[in-house]
N, C-alpha and C. Protein backbone atom coordinates (compact mmCIF):
# COMPACT_ATOMS: atom_id res chain seq x y z
N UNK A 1 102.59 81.96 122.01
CA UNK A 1 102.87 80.55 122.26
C UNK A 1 104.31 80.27 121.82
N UNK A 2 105.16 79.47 122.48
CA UNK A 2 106.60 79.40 122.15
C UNK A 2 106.58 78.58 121.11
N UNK A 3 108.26 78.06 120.16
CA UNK A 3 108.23 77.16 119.62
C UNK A 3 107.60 75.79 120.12
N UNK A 4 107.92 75.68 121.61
CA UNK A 4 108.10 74.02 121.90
C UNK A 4 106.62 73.72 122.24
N UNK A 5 105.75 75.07 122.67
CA UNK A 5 104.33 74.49 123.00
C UNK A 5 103.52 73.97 121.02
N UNK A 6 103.71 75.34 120.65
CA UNK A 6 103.40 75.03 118.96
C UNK A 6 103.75 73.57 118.82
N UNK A 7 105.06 72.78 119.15
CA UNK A 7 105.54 71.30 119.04
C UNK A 7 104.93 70.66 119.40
N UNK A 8 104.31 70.64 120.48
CA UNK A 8 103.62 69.84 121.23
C UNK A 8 102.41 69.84 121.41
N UNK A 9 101.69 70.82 120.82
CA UNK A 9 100.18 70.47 121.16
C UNK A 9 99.63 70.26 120.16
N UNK A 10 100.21 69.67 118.93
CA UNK A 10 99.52 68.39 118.39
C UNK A 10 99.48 66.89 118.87
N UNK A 11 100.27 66.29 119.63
CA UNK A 11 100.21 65.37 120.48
C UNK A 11 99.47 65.77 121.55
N UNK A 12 99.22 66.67 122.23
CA UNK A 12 98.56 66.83 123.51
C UNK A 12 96.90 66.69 122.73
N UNK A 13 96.56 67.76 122.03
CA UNK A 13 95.64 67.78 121.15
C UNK A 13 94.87 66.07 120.46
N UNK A 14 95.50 64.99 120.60
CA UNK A 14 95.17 63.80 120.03
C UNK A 14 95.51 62.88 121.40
N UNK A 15 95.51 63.41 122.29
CA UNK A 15 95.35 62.64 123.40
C UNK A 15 96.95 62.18 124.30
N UNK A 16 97.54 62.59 123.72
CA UNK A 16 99.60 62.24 124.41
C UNK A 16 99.06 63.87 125.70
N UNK A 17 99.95 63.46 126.22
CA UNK A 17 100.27 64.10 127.60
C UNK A 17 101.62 64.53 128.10
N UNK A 18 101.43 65.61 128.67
CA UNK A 18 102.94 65.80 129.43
C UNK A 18 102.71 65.78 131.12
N UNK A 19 103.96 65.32 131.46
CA UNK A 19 103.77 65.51 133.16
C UNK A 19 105.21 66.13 133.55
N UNK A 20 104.88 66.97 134.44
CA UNK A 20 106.88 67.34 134.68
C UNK A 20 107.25 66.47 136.11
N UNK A 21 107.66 66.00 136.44
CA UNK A 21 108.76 65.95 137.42
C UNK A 21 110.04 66.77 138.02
N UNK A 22 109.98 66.85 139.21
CA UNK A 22 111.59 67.75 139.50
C UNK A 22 112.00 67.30 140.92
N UNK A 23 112.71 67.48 141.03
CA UNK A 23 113.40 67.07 142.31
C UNK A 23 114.84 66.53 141.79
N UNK A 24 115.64 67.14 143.29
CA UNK A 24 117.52 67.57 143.33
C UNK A 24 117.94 67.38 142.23
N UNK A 25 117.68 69.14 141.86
CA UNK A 25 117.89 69.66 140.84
C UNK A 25 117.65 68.86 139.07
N UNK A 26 117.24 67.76 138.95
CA UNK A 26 116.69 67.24 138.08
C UNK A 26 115.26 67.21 137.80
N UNK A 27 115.15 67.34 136.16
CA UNK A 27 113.72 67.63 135.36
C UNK A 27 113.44 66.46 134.89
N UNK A 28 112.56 65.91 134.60
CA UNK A 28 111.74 64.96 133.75
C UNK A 28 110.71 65.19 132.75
N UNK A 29 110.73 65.46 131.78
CA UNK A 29 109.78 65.89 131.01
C UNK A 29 108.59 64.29 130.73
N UNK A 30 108.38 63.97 131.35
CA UNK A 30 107.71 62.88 130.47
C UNK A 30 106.33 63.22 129.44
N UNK A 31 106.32 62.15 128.12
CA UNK A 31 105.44 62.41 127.39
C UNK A 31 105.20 61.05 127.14
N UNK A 32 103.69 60.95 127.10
CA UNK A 32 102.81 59.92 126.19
C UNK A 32 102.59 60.39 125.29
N UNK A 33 103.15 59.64 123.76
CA UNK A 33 102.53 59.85 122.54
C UNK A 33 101.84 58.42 121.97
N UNK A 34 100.69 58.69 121.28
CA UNK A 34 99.84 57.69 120.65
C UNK A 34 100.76 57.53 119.81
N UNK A 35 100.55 55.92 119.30
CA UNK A 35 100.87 55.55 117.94
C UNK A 35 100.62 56.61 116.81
N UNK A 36 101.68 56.97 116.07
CA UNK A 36 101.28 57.74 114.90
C UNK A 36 101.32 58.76 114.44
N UNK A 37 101.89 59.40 116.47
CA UNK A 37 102.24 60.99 116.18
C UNK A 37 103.41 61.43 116.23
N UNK A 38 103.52 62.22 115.85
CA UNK A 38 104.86 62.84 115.50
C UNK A 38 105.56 63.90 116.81
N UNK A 39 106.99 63.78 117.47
CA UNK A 39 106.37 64.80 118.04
C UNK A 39 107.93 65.50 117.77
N UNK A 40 108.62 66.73 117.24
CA UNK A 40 109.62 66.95 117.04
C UNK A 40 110.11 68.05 118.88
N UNK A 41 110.94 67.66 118.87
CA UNK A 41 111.70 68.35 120.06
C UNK A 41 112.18 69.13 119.45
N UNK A 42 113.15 70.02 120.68
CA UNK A 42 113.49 71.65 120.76
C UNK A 42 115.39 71.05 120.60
N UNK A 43 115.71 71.97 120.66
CA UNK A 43 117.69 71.95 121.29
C UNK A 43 118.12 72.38 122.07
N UNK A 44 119.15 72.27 122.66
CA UNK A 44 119.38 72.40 124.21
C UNK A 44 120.94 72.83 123.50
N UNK A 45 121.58 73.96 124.70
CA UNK A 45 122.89 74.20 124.30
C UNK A 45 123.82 73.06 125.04
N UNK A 46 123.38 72.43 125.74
CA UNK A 46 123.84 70.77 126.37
C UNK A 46 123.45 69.71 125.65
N UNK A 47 124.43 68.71 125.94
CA UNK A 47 123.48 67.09 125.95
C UNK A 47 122.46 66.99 126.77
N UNK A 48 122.15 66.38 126.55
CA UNK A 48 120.56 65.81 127.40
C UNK A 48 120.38 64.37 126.87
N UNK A 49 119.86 63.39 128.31
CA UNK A 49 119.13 62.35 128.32
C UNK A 49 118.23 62.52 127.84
N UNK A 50 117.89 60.97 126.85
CA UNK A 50 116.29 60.74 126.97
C UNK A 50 116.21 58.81 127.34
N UNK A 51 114.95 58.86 128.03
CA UNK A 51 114.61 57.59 128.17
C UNK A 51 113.46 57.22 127.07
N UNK A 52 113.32 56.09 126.70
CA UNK A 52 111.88 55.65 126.04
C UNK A 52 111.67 54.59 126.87
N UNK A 53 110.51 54.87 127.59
CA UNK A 53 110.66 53.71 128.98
C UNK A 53 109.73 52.68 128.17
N UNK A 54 108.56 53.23 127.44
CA UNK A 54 108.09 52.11 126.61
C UNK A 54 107.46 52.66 125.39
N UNK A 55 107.69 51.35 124.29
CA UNK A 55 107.14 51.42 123.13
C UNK A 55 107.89 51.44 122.20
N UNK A 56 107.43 51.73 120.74
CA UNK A 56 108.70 51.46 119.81
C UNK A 56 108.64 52.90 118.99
N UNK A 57 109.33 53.55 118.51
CA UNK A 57 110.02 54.84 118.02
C UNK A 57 111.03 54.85 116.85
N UNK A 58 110.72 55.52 116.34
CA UNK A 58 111.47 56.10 115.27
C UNK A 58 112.40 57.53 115.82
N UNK A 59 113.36 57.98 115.76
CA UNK A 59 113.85 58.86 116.39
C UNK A 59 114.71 59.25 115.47
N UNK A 60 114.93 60.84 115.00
CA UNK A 60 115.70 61.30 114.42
C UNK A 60 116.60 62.12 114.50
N UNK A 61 117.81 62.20 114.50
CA UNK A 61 118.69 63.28 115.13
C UNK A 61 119.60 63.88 114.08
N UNK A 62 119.56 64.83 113.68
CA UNK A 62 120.36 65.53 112.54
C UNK A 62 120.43 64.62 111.52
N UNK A 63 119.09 63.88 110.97
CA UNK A 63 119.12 63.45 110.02
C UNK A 63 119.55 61.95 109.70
N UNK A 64 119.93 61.78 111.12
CA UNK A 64 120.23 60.51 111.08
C UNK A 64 119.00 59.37 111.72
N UNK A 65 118.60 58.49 111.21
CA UNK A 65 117.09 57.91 111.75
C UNK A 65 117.73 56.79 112.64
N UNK A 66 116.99 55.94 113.18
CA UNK A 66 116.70 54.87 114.37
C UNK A 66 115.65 54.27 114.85
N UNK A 67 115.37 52.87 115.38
CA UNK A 67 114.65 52.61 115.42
C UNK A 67 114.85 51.85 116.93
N UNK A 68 113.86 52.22 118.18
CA UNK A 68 114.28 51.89 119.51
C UNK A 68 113.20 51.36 119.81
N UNK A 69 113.06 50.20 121.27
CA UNK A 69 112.37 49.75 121.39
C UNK A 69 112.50 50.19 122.81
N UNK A 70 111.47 50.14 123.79
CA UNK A 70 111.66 50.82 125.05
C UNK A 70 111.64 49.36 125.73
N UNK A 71 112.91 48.88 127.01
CA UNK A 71 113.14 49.81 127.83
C UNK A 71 114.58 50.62 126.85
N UNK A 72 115.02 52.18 126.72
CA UNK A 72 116.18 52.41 126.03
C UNK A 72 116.26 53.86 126.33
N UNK A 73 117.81 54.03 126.35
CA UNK A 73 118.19 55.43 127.00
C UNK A 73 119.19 55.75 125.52
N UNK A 74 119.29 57.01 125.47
CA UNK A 74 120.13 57.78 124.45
C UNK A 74 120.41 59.33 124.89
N UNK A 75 121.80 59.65 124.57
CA UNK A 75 122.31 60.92 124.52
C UNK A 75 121.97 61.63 123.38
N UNK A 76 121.17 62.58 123.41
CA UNK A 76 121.24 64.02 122.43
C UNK A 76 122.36 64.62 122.42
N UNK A 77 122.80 64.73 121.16
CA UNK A 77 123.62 65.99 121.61
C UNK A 77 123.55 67.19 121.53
N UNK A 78 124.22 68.05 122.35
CA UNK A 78 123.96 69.59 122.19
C UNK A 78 123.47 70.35 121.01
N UNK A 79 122.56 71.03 121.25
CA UNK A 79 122.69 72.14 119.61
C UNK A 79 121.83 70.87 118.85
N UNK A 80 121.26 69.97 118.70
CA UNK A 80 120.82 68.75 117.93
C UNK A 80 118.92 68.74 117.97
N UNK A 81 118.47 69.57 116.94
CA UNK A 81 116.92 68.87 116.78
C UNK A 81 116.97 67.65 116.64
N UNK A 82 116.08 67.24 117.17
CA UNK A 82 115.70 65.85 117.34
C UNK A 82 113.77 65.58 117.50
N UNK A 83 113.64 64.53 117.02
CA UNK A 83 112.20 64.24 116.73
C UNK A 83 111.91 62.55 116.80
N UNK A 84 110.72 62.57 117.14
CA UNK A 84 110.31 61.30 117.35
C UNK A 84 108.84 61.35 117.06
N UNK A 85 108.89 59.83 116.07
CA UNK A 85 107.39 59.29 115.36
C UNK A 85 107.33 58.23 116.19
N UNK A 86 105.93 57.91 117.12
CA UNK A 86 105.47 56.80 117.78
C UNK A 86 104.84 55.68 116.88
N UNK A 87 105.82 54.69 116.77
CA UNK A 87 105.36 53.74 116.11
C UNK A 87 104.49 52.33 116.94
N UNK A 88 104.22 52.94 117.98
CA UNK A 88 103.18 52.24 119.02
C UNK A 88 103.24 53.30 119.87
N UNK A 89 102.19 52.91 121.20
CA UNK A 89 101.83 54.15 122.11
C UNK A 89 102.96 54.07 123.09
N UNK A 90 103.79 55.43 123.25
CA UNK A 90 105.09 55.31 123.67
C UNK A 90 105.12 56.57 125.29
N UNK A 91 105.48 56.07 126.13
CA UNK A 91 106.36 57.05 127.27
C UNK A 91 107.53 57.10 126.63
N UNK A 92 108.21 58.64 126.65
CA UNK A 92 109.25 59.01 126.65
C UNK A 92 109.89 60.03 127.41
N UNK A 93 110.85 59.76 127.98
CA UNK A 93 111.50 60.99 128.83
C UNK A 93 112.45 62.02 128.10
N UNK A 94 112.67 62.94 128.60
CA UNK A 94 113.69 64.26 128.12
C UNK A 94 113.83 64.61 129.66
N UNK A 95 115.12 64.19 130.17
CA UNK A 95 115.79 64.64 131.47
C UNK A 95 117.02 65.32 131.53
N UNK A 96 117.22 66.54 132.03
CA UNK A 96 118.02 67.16 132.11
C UNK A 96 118.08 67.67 133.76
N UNK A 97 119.22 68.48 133.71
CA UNK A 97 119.80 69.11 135.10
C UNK A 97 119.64 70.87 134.72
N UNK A 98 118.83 71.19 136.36
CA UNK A 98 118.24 72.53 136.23
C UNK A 98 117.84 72.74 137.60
N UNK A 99 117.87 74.23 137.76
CA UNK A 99 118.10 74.41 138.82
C UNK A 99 116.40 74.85 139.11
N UNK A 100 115.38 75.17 137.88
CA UNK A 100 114.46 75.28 137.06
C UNK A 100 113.45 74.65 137.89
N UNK A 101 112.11 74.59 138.55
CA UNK A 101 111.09 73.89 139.34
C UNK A 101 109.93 74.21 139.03
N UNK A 102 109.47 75.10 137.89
CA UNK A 102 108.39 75.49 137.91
C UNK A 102 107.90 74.98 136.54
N UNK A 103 107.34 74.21 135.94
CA UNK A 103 106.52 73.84 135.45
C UNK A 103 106.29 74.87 133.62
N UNK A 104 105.91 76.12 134.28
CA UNK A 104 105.29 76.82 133.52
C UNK A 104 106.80 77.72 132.63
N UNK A 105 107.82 78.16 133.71
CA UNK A 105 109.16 78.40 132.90
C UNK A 105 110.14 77.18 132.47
N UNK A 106 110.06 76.46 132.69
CA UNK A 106 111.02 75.39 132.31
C UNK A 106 111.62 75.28 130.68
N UNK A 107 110.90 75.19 130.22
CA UNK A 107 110.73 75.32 128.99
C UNK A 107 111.90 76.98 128.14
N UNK A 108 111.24 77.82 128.69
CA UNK A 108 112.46 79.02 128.56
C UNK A 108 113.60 78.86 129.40
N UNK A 109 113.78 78.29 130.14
CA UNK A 109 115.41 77.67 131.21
C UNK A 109 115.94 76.68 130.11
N UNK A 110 115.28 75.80 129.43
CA UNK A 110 115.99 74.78 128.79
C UNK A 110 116.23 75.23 127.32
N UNK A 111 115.91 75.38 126.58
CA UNK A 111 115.09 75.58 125.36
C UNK A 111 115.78 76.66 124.32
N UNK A 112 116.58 76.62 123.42
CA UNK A 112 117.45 77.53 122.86
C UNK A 112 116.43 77.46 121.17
N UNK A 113 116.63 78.76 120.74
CA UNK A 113 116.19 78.57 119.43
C UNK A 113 116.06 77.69 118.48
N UNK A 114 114.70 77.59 117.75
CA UNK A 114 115.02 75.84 116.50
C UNK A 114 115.35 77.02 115.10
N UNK A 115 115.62 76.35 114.36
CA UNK A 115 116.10 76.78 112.56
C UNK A 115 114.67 76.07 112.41
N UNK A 116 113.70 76.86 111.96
CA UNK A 116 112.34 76.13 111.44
C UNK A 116 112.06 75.71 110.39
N UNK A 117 113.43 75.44 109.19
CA UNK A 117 113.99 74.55 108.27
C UNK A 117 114.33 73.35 108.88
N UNK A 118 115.06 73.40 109.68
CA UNK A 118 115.02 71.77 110.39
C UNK A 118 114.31 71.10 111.17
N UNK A 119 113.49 71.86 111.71
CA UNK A 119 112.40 71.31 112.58
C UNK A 119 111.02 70.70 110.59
N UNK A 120 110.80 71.45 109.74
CA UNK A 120 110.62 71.23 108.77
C UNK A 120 110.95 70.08 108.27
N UNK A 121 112.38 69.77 108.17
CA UNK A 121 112.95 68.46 107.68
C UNK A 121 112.98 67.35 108.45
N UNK A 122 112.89 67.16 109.78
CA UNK A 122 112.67 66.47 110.34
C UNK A 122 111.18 65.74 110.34
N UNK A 123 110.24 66.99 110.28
CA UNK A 123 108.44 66.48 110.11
C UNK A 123 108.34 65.69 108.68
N UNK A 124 109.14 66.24 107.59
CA UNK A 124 109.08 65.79 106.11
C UNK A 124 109.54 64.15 106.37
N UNK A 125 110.81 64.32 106.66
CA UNK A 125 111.77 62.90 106.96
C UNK A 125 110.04 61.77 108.00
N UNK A 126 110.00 62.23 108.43
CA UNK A 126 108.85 61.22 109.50
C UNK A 126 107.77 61.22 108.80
N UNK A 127 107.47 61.74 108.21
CA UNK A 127 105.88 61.63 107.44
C UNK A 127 105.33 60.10 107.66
């Protein structure tokens, strides 16, 4: 199992969902997370979009926290774990550019190694 599924299927596991989207050459990761869960993301050797189309979030990016209310868009930046605690039941997007269509590799097309000290500090920081 990769890092990012290990990430994610405690939200999938409590009822959040993923759906992919693709089309000209753009990905959509969308996720429903329940109020309450945690869900820490991967790093990308790019920036990357995210949308929070709804709900309210806590979002953390190298340690730096935030607090968003959806409708709201933000740049990641490259190389940047990043994590998000649903502080109500939230859609959120992770959209990037890829040439990538399949569902099942996407994830190894996007997806560069985490430091599992910071993916660590990030879960601690959100508790």
């Amino acid at each position: 199992m990769s890092e990012v599924s290990m990430l994610l299927t405690p939200a999938l596991s409590q009822g959040g969902s993923i759906t992919h989207h693709f089309g000209g050459r753009v990905y959509i990761k969308e996720t429903r997370i329940n109020a309450g869960q945690i869900l820490v993301q991967h790093k990308h050797e790019y920036e990357h979009l995210s949308y929070l189309v709804s709900g309210t979030i806590e979002l953390e990016v190298d340690g730096s926290r935030s607090r968003l209310t959806g409708p709201a868009a933000v740049t990641i930046a490259a190389a940047k774990h990043h994590g998000v605690k649903a502080l109500t039941d939230t859609v959120w997007l992770c959209i990037h550019s890829t040439d990538c269509t399949d569902a099942s590799l996407v994830d190894e097309a996007l997806v560069i190694d985490g430091d599992p000290k910071e993916i660590a500090a990030i879960l601690g920081g959100m508790q």
